[in-house]
PDB file of N, CA and C in Angstrom:
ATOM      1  N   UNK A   1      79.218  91.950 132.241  1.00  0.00           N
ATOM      2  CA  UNK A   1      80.374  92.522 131.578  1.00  0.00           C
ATOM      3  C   UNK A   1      80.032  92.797 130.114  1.00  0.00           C
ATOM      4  N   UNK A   2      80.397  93.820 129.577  1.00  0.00           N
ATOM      5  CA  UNK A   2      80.445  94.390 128.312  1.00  0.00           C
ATOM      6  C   UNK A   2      81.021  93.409 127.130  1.00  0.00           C
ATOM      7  N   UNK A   3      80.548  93.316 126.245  1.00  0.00           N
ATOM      8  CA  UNK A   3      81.272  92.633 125.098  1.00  0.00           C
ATOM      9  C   UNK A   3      81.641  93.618 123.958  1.00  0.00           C
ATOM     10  N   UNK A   4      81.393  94.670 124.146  1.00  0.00           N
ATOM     11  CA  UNK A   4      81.537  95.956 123.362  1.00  0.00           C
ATOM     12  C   UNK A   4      83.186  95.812 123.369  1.00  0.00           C
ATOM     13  N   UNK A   5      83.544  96.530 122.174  1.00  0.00           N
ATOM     14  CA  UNK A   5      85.331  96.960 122.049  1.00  0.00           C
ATOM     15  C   UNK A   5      84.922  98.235 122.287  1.00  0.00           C
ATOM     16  N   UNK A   6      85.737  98.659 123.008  1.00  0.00           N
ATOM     17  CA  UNK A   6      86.337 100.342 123.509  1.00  0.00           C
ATOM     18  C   UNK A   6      87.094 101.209 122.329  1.00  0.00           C
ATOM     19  N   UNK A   7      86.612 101.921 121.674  1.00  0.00           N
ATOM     20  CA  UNK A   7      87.047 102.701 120.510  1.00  0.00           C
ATOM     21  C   UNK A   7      88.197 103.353 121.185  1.00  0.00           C
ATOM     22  N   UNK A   8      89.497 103.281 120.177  1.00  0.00           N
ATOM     23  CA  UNK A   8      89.974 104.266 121.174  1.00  0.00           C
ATOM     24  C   UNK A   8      90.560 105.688 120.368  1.00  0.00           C
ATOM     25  N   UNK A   9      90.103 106.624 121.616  1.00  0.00           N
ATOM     26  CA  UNK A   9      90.322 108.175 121.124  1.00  0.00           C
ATOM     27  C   UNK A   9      91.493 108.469 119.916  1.00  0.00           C
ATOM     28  N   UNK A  10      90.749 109.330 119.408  1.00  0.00           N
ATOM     29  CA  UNK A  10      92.270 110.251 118.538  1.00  0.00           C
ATOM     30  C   UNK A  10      92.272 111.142 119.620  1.00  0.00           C
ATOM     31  N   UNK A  11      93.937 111.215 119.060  1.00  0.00           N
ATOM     32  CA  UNK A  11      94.224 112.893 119.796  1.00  0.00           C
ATOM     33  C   UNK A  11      94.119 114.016 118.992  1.00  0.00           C
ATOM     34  N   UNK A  12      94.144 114.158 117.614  1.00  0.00           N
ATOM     35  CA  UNK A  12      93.823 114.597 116.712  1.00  0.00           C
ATOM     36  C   UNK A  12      92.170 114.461 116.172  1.00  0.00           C
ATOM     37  N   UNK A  13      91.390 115.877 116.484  1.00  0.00           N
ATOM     38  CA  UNK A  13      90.470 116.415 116.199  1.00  0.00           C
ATOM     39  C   UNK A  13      90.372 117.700 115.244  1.00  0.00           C
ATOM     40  N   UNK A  14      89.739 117.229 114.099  1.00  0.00           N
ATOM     41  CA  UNK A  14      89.156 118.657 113.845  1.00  0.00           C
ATOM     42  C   UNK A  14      88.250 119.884 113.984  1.00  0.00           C
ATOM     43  N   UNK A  15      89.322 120.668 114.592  1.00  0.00           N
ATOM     44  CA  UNK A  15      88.644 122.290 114.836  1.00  0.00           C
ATOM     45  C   UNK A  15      87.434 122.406 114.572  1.00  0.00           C
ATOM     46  N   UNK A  16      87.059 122.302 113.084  1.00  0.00           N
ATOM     47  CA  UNK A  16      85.747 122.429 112.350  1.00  0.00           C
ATOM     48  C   UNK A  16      84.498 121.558 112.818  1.00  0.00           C
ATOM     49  N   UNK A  17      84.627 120.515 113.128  1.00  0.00           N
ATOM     50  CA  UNK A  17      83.649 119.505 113.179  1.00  0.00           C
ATOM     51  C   UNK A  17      83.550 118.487 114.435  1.00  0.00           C
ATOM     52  N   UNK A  18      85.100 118.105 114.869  1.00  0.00           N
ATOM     53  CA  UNK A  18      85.491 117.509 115.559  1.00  0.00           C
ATOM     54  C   UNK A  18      85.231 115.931 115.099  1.00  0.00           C
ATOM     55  N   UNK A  19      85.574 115.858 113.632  1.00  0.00           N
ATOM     56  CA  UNK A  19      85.809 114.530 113.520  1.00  0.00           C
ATOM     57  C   UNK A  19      87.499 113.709 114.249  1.00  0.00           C
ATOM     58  N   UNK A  20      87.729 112.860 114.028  1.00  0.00           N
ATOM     59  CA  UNK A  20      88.925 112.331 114.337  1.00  0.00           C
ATOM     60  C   UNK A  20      89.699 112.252 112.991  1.00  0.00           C
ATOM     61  N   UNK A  21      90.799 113.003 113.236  1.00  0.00           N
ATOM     62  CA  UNK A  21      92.162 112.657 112.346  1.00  0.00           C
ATOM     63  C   UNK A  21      92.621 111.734 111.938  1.00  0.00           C
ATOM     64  N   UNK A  22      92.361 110.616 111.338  1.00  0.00           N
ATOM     65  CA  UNK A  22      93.110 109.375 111.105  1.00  0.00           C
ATOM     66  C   UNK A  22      94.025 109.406 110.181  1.00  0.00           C
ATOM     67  N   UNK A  23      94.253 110.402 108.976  1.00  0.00           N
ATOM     68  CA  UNK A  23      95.585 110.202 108.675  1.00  0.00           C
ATOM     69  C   UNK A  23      95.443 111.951 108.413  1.00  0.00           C
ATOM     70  N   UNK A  24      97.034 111.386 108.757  1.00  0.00           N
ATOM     71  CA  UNK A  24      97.496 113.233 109.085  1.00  0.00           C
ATOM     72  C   UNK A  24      99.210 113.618 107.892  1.00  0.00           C
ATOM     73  N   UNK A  25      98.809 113.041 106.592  1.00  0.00           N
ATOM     74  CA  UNK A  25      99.217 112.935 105.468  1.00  0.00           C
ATOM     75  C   UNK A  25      98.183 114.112 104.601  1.00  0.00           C
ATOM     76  N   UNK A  26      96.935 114.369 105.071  1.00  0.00           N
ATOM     77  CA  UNK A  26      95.822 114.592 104.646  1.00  0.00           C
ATOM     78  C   UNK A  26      95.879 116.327 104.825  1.00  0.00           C
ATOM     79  N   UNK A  27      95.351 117.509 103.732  1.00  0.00           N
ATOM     80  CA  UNK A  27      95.629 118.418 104.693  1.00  0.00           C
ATOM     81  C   UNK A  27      94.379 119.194 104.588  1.00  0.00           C
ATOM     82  N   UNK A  28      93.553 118.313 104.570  1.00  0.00           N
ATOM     83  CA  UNK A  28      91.774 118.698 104.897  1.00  0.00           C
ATOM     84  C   UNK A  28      91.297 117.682 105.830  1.00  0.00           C
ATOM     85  N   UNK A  29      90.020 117.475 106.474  1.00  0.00           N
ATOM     86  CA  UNK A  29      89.648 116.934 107.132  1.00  0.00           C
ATOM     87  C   UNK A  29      88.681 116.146 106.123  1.00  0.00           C
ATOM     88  N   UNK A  30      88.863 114.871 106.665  1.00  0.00           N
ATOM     89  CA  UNK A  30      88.522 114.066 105.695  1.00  0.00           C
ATOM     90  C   UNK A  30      86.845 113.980 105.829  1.00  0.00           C
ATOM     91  N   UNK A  31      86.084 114.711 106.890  1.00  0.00           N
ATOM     92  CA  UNK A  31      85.275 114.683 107.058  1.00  0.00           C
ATOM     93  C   UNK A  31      84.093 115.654 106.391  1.00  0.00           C
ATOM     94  N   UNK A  32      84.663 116.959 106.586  1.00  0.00           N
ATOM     95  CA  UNK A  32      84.002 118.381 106.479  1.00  0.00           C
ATOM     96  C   UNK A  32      84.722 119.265 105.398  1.00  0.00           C
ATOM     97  N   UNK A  33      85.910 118.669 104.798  1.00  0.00           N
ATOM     98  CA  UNK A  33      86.717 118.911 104.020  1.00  0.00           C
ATOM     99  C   UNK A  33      87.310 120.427 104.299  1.00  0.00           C
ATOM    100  N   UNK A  34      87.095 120.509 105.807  1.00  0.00           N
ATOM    101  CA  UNK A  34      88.102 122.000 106.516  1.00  0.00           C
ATOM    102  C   UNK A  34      89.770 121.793 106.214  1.00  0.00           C
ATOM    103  N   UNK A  35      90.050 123.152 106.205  1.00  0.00           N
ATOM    104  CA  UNK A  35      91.694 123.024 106.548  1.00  0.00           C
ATOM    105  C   UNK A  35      92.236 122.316 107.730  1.00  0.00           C
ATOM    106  N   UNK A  36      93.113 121.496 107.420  1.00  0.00           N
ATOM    107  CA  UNK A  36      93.453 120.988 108.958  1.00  0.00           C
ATOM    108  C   UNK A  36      95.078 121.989 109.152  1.00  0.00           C
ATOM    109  N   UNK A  37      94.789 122.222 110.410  1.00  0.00           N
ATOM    110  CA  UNK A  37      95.944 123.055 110.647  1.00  0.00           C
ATOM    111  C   UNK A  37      97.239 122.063 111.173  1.00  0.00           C
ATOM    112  N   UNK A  38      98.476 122.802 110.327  1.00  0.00           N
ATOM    113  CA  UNK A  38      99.984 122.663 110.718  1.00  0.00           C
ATOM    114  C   UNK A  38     100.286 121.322 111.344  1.00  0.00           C
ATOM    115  N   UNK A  39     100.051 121.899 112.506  1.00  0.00           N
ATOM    116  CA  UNK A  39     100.478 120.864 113.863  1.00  0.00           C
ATOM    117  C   UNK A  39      99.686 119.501 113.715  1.00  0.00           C
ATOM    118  N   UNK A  40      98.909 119.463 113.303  1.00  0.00           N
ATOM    119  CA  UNK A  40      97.743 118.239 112.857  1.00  0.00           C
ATOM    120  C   UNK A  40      98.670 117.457 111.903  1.00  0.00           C
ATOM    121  N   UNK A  41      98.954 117.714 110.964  1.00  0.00           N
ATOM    122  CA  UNK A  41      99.688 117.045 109.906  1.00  0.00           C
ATOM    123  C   UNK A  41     101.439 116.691 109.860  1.00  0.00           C
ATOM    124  N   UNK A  42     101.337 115.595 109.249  1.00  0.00           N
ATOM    125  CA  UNK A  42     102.681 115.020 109.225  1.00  0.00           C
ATOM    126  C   UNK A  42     103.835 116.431 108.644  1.00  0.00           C
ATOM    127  N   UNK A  43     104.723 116.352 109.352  1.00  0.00           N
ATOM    128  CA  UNK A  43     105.674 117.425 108.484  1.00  0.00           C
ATOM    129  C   UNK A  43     106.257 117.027 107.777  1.00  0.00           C
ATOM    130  N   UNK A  44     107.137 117.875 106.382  1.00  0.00           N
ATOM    131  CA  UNK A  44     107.852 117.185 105.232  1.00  0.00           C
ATOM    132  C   UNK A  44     108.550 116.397 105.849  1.00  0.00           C
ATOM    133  N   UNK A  45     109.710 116.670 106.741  1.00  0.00           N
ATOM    134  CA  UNK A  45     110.266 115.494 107.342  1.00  0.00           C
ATOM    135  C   UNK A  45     109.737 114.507 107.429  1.00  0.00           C
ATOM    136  N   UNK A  46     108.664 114.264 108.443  1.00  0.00           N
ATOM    137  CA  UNK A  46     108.080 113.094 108.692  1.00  0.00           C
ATOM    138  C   UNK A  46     107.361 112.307 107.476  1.00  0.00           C
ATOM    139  N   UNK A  47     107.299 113.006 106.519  1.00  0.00           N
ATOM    140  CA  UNK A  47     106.419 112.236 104.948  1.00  0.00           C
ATOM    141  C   UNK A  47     107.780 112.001 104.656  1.00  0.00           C
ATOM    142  N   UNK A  48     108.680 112.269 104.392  1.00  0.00           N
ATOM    143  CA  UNK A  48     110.096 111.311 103.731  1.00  0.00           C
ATOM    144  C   UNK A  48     110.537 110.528 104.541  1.00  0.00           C
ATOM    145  N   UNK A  49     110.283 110.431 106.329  1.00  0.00           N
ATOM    146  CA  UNK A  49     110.966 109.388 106.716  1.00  0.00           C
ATOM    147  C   UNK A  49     109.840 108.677 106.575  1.00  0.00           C
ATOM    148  N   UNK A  50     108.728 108.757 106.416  1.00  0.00           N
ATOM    149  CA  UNK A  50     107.625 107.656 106.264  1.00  0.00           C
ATOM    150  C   UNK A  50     107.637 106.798 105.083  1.00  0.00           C
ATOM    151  N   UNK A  51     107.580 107.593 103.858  1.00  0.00           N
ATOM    152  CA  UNK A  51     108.352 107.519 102.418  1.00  0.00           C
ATOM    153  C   UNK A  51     109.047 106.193 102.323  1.00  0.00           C
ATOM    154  N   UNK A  52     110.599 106.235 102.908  1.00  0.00           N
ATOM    155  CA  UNK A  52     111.630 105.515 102.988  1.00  0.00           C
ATOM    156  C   UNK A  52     111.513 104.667 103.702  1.00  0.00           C
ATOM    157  N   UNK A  53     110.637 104.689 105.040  1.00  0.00           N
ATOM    158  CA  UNK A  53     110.465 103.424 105.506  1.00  0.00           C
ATOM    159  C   UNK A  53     109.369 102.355 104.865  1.00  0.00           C
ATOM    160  N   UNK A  54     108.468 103.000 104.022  1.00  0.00           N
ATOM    161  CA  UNK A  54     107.591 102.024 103.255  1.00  0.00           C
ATOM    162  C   UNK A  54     108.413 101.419 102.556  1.00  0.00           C
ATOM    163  N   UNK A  55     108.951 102.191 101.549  1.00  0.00           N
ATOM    164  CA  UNK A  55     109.653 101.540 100.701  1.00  0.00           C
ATOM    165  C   UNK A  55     111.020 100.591 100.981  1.00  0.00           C
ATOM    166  N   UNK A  56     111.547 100.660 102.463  1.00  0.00           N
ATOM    167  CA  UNK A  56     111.959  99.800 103.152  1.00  0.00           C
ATOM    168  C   UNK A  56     111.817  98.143 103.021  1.00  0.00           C
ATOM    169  N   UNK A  57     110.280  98.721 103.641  1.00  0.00           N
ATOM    170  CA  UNK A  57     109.236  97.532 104.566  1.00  0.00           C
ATOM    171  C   UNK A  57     108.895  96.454 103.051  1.00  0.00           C
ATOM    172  N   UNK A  58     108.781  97.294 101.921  1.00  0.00           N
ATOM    173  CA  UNK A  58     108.174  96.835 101.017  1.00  0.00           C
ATOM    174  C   UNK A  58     108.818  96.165 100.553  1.00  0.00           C
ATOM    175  N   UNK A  59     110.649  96.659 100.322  1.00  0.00           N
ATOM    176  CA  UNK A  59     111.497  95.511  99.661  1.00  0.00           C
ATOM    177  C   UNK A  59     111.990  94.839 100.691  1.00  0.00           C
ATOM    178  N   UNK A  60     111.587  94.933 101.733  1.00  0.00           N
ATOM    179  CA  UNK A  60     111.861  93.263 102.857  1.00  0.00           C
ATOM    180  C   UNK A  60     110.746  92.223 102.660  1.00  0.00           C
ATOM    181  N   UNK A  61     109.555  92.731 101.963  1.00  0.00           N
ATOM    182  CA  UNK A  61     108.542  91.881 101.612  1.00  0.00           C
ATOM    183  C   UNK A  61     108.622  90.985 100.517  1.00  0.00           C
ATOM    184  N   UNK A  62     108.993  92.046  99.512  1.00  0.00           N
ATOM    185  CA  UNK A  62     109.395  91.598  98.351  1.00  0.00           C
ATOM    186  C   UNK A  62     110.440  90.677  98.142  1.00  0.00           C
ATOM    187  N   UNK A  63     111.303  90.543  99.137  1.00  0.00           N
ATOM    188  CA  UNK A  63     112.452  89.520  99.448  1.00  0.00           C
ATOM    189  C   UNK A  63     112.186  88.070 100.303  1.00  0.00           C
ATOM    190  N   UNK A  64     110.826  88.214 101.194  1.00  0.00           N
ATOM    191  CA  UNK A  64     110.451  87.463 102.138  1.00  0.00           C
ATOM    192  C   UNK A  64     109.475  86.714 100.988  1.00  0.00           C
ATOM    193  N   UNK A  65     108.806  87.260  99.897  1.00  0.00           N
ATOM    194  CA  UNK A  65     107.617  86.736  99.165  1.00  0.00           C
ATOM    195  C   UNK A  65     108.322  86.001  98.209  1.00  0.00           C
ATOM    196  N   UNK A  66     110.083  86.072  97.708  1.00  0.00           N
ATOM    197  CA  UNK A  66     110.762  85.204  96.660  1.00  0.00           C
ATOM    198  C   UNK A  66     111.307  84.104  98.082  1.00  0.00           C
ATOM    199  N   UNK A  67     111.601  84.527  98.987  1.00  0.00           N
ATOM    200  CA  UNK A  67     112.070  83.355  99.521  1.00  0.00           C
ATOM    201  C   UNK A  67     111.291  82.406  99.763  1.00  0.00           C
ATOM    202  N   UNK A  68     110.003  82.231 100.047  1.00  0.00           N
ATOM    203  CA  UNK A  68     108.698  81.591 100.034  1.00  0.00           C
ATOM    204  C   UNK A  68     108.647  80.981  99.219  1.00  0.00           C
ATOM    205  N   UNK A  69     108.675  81.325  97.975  1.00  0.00           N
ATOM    206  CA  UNK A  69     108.222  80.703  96.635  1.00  0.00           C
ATOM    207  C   UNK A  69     109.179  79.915  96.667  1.00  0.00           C
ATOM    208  N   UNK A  70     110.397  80.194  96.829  1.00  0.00           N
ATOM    209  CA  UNK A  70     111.554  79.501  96.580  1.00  0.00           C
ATOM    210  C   UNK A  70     111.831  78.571  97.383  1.00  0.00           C
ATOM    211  N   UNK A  71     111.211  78.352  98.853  1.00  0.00           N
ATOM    212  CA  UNK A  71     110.927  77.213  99.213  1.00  0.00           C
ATOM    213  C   UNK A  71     109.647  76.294  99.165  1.00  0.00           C
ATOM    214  N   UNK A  72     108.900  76.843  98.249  1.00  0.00           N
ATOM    215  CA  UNK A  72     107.610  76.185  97.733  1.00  0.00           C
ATOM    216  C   UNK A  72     108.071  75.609  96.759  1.00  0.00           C
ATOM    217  N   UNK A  73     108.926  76.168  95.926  1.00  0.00           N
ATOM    218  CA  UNK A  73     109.246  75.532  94.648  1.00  0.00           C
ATOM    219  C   UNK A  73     109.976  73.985  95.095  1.00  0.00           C
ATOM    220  N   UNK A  74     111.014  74.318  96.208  1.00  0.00           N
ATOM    221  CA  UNK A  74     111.890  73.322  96.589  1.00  0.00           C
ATOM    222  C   UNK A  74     110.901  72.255  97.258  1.00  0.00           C
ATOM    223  N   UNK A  75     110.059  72.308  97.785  1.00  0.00           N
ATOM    224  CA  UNK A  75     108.863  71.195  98.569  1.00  0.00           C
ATOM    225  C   UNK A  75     108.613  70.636  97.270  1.00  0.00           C
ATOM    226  N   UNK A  76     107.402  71.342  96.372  1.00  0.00           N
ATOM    227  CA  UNK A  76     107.088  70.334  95.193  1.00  0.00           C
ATOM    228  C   UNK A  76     108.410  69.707  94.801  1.00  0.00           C
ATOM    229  N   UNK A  77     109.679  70.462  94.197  1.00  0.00           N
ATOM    230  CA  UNK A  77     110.361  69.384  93.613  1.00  0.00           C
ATOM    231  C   UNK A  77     110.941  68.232  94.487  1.00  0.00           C
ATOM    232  N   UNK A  78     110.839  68.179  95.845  1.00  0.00           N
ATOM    233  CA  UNK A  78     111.202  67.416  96.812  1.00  0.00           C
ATOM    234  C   UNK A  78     109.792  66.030  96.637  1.00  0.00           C
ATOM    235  N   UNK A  79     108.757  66.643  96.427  1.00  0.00           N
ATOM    236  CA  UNK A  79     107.515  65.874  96.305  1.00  0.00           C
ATOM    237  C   UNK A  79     107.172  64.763  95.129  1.00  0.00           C
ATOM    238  N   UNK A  80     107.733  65.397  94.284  1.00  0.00           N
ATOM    239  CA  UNK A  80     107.997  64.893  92.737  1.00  0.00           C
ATOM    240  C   UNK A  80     109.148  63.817  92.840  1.00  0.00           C
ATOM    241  N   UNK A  81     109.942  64.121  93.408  1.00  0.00           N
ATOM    242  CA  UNK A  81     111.115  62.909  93.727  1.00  0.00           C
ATOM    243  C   UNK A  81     110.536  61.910  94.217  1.00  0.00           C
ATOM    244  N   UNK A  82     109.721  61.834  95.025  1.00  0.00           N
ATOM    245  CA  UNK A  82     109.083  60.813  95.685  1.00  0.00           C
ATOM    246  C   UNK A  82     109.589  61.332  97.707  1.00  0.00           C
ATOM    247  N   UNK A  83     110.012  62.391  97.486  1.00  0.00           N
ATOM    248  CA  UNK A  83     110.719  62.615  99.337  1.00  0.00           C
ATOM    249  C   UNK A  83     110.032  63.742  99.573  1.00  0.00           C
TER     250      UNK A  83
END
């Protein structure tokens, strides 16, 4: 049996070269620096709902990374008490 990992395909190829598309934010090929056509790339739509969901994701992080602290803070001062 193989111990190899199985790469797995893009569906997105470029025309020019046939590298693989990995981000399709991009509107050259990150490879051969061809035009990547239309359909290849994220549409404005899809870059603002992408947009808004980072910046989502980011202030649920940013909320998850004070609550942390804030129960780190509460352990040491729990520790310092002697409990």
């Amino acid at each position: 049996m193989s111990t190899t990992a199985m790469a797995t395909p893009s569906r997105f190829k470029c025309p020019a070269c046939g590298f693989s598309v990995f981000n399709r934010r991009v509107e050259v090929c990150e490879s051969c620096r061809a035009p990547l056509p239309a359909e290849m790339r994220f549409s404005e739509g899809e870059l603002a709902w992408l947009a808004e969901e980072e910046a989502r994701v980011g202030k649920i992080r940013q909320e998850l990374a004070r609550q942390a602290e804030q129960l780190e803070a509460e352990k040491q001062r729990r520790r310092g008490e002697g409990g």
